[in-house]
N, C-alpha and C. Protein backbone atom coordinates (compact mmCIF):
# COMPACT_ATOMS: atom_id res chain seq x y z
N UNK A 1 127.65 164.41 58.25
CA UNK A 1 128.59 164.33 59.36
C UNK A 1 128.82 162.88 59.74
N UNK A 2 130.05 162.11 59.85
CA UNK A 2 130.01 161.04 60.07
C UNK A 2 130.57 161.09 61.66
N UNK A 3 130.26 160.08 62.58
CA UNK A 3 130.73 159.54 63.68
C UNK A 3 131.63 158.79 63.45
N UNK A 4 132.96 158.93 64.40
CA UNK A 4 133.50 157.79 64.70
C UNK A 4 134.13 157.68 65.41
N UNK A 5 135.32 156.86 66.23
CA UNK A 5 135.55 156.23 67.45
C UNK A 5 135.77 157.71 68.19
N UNK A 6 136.90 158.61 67.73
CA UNK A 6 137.28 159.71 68.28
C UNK A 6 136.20 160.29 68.95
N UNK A 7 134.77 160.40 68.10
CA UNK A 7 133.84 161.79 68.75
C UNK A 7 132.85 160.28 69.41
N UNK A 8 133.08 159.46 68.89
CA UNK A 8 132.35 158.50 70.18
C UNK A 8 133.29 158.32 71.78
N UNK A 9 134.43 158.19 71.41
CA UNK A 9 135.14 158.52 72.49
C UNK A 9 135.23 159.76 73.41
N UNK A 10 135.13 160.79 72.77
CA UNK A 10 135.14 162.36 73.47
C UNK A 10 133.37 162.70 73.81
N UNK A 11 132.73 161.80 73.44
CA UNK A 11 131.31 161.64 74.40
C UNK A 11 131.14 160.84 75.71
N UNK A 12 131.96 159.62 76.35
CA UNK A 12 132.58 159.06 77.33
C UNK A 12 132.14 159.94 78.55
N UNK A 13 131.78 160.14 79.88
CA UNK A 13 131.91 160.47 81.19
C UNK A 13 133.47 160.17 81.44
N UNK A 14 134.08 160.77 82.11
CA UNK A 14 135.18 160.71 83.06
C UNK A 14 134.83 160.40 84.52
N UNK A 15 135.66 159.48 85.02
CA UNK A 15 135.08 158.99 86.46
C UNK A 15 136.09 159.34 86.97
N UNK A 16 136.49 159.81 87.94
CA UNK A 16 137.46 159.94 89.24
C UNK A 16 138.14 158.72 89.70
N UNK A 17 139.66 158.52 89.57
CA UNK A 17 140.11 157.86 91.13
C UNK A 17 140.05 157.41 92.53
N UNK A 18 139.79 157.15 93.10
CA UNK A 18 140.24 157.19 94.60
C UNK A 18 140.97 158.37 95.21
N UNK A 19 140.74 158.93 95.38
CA UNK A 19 141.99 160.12 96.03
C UNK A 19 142.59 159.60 97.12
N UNK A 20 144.50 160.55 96.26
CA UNK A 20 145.48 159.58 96.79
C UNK A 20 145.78 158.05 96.47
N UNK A 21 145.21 158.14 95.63
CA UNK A 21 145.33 156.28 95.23
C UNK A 21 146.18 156.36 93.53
N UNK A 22 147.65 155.79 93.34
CA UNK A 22 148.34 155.40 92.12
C UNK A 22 147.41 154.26 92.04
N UNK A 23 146.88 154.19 90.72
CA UNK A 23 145.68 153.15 90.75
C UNK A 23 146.27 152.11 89.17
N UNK A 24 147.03 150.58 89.78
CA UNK A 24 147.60 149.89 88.84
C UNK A 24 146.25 149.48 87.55
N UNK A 25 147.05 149.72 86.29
CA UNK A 25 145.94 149.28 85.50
C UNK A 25 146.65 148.13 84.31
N UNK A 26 145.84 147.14 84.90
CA UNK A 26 146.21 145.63 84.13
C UNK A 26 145.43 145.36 82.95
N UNK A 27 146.46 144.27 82.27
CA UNK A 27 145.85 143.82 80.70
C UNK A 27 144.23 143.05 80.71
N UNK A 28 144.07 142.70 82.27
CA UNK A 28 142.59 142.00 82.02
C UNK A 28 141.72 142.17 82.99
N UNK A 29 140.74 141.87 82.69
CA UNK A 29 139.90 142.12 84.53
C UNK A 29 139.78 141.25 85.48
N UNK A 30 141.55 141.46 85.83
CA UNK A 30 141.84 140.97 87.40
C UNK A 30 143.33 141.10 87.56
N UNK A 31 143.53 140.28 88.77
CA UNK A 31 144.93 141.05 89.91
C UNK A 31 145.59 140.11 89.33
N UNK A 32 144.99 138.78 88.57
CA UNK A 32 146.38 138.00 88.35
C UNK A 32 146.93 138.12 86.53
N UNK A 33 146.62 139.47 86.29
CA UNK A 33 147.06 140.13 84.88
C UNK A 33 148.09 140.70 84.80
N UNK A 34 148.49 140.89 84.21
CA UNK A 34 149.85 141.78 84.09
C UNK A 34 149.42 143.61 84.30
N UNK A 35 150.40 144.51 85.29
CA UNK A 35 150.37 145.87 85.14
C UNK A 35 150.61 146.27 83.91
N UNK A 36 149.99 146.94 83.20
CA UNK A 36 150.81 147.27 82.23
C UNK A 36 150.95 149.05 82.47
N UNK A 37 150.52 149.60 83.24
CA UNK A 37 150.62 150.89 83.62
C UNK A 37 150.24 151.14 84.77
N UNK A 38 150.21 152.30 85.42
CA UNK A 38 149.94 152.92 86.63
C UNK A 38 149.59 154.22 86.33
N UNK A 39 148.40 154.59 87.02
CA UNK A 39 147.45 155.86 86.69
C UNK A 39 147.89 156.92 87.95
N UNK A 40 148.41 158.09 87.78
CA UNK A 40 148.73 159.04 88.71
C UNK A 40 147.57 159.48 89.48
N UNK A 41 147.94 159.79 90.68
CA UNK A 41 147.27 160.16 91.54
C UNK A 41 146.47 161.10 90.92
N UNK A 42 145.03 161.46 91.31
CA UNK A 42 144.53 162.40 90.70
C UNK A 42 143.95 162.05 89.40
N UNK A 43 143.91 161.21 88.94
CA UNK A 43 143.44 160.54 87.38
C UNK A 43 141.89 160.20 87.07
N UNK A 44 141.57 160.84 86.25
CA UNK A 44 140.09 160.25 86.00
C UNK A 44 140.07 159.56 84.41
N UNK A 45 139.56 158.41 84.59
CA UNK A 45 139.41 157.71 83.64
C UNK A 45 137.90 157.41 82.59
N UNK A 46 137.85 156.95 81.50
CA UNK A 46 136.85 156.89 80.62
C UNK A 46 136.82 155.10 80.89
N UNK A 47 134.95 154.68 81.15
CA UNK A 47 134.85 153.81 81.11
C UNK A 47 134.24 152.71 79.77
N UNK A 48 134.78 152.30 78.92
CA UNK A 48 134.40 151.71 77.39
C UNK A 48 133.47 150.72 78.38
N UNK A 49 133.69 150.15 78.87
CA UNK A 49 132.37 148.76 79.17
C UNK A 49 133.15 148.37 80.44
N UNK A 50 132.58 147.23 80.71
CA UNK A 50 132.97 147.07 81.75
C UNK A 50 132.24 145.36 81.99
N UNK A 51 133.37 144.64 83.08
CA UNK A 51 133.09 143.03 82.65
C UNK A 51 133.34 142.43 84.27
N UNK A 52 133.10 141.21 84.46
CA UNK A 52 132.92 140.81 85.73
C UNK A 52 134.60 140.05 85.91
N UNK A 53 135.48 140.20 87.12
CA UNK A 53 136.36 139.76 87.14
C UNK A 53 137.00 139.36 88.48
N UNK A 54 138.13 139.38 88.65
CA UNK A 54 138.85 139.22 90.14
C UNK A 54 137.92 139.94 91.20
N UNK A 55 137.42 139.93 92.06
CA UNK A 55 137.02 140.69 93.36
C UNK A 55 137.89 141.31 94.16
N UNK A 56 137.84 142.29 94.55
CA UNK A 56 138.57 143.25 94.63
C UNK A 56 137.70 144.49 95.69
N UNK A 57 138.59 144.71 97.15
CA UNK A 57 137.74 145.35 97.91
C UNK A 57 138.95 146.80 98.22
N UNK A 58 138.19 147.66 97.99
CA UNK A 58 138.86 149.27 97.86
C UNK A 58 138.08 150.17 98.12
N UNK A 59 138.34 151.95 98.13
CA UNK A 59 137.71 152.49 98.49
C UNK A 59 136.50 152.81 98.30
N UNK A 60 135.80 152.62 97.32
CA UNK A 60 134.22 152.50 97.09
C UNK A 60 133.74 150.80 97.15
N UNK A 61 134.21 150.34 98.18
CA UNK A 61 133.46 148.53 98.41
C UNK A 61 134.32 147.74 97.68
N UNK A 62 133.33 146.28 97.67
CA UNK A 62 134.04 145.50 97.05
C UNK A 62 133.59 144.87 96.04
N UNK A 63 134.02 144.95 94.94
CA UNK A 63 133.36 144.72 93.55
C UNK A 63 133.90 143.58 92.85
N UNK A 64 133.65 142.78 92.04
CA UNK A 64 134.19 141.87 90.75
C UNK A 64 134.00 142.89 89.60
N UNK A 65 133.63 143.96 89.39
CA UNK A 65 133.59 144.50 88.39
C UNK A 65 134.95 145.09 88.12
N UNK A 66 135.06 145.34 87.08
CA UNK A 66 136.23 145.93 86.27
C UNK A 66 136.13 146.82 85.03
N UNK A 67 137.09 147.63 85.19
CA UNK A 67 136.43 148.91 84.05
C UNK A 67 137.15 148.95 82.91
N UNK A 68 137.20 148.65 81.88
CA UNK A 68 137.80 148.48 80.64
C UNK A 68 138.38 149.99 80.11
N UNK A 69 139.13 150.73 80.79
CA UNK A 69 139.10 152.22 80.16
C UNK A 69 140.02 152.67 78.37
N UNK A 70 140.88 151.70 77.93
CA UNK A 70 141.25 151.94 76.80
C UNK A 70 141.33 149.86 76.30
N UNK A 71 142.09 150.27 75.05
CA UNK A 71 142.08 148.59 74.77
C UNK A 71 142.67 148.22 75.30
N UNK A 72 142.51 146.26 76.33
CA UNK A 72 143.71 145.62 76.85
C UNK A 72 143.70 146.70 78.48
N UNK A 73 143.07 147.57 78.91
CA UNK A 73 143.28 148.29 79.91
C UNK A 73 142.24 148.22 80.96
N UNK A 74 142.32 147.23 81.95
CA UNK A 74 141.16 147.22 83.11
C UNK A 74 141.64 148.05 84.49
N UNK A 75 140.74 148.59 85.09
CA UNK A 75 141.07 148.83 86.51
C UNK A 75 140.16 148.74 87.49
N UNK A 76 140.00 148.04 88.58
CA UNK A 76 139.48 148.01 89.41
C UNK A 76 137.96 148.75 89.91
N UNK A 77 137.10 148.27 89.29
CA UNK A 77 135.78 149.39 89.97
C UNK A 77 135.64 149.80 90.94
N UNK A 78 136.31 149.01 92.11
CA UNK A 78 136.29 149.20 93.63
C UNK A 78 137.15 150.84 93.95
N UNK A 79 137.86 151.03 92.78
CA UNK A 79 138.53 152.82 92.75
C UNK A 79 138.32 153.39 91.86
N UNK A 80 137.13 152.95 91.61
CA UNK A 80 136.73 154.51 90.75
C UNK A 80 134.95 154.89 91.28
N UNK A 81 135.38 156.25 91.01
CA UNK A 81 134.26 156.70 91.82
C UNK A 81 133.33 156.72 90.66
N UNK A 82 132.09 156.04 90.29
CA UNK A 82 131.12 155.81 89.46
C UNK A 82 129.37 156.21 90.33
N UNK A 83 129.49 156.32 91.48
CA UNK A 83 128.37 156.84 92.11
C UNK A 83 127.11 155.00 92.17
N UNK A 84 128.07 153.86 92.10
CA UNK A 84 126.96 153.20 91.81
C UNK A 84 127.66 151.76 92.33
N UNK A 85 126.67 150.71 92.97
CA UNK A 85 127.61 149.62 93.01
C UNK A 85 127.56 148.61 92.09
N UNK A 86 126.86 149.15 90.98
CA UNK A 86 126.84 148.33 89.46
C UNK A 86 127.16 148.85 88.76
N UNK A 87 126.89 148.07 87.60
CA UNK A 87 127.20 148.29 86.14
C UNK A 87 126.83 150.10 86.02
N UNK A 88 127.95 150.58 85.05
CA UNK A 88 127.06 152.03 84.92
C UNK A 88 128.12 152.65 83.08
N UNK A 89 128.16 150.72 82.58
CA UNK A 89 128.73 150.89 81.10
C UNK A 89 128.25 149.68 80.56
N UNK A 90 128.08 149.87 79.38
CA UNK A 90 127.49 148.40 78.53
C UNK A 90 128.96 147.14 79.15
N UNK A 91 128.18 145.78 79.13
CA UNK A 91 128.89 144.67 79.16
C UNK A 91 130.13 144.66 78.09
N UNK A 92 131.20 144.48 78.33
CA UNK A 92 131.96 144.00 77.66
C UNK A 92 131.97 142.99 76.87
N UNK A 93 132.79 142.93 75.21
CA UNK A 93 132.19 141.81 74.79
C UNK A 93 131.13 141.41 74.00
């Protein structure tokens, strides 16, 4: 049986949004990146790693962390509900 990204990917946790929160998701980890999408209300995301960046204060506190959820795709740790005010994915990188 071989592994690879797919069934390493579909092993991932899903974390929750903010509820009520369109939650912008930029090319890097921080506010002065480009949007390159916007996550619908209601969205739970997969966290690949996660890296220290812009600070950023939202509904779970205020964090420099940032969540890497696909390639090129950060969003804000401060809205996602991770149950933790750290790290809770390998370092990015």
């Amino acid at each position: 049986m071989l592994l690879g990204t797919a069934s390493e990917a579909a092993a991932l946790p899903y974390y929750p949004v903010a509820d009520g929160v369109q939650l912008n998701v930029r090319s890097g980890p921080g506010t002065s990146y480009a949007i390159v999408r916007t996550l619908p209300v209601g969205a739970q995301v997969p966290i690949n790693c996660q890296t220290p960046g812009t600070t950023v204060t939202g509904p779970y506190g205020t964090s420099n962390i940032w969540d890497n959820i696909s390639n090129g795709q950060y969003v804000s740790d401060a809205y996602v509900k991770t149950g933790s005010d750290g790290y809770v994915a390998p370092r990015c990188g």
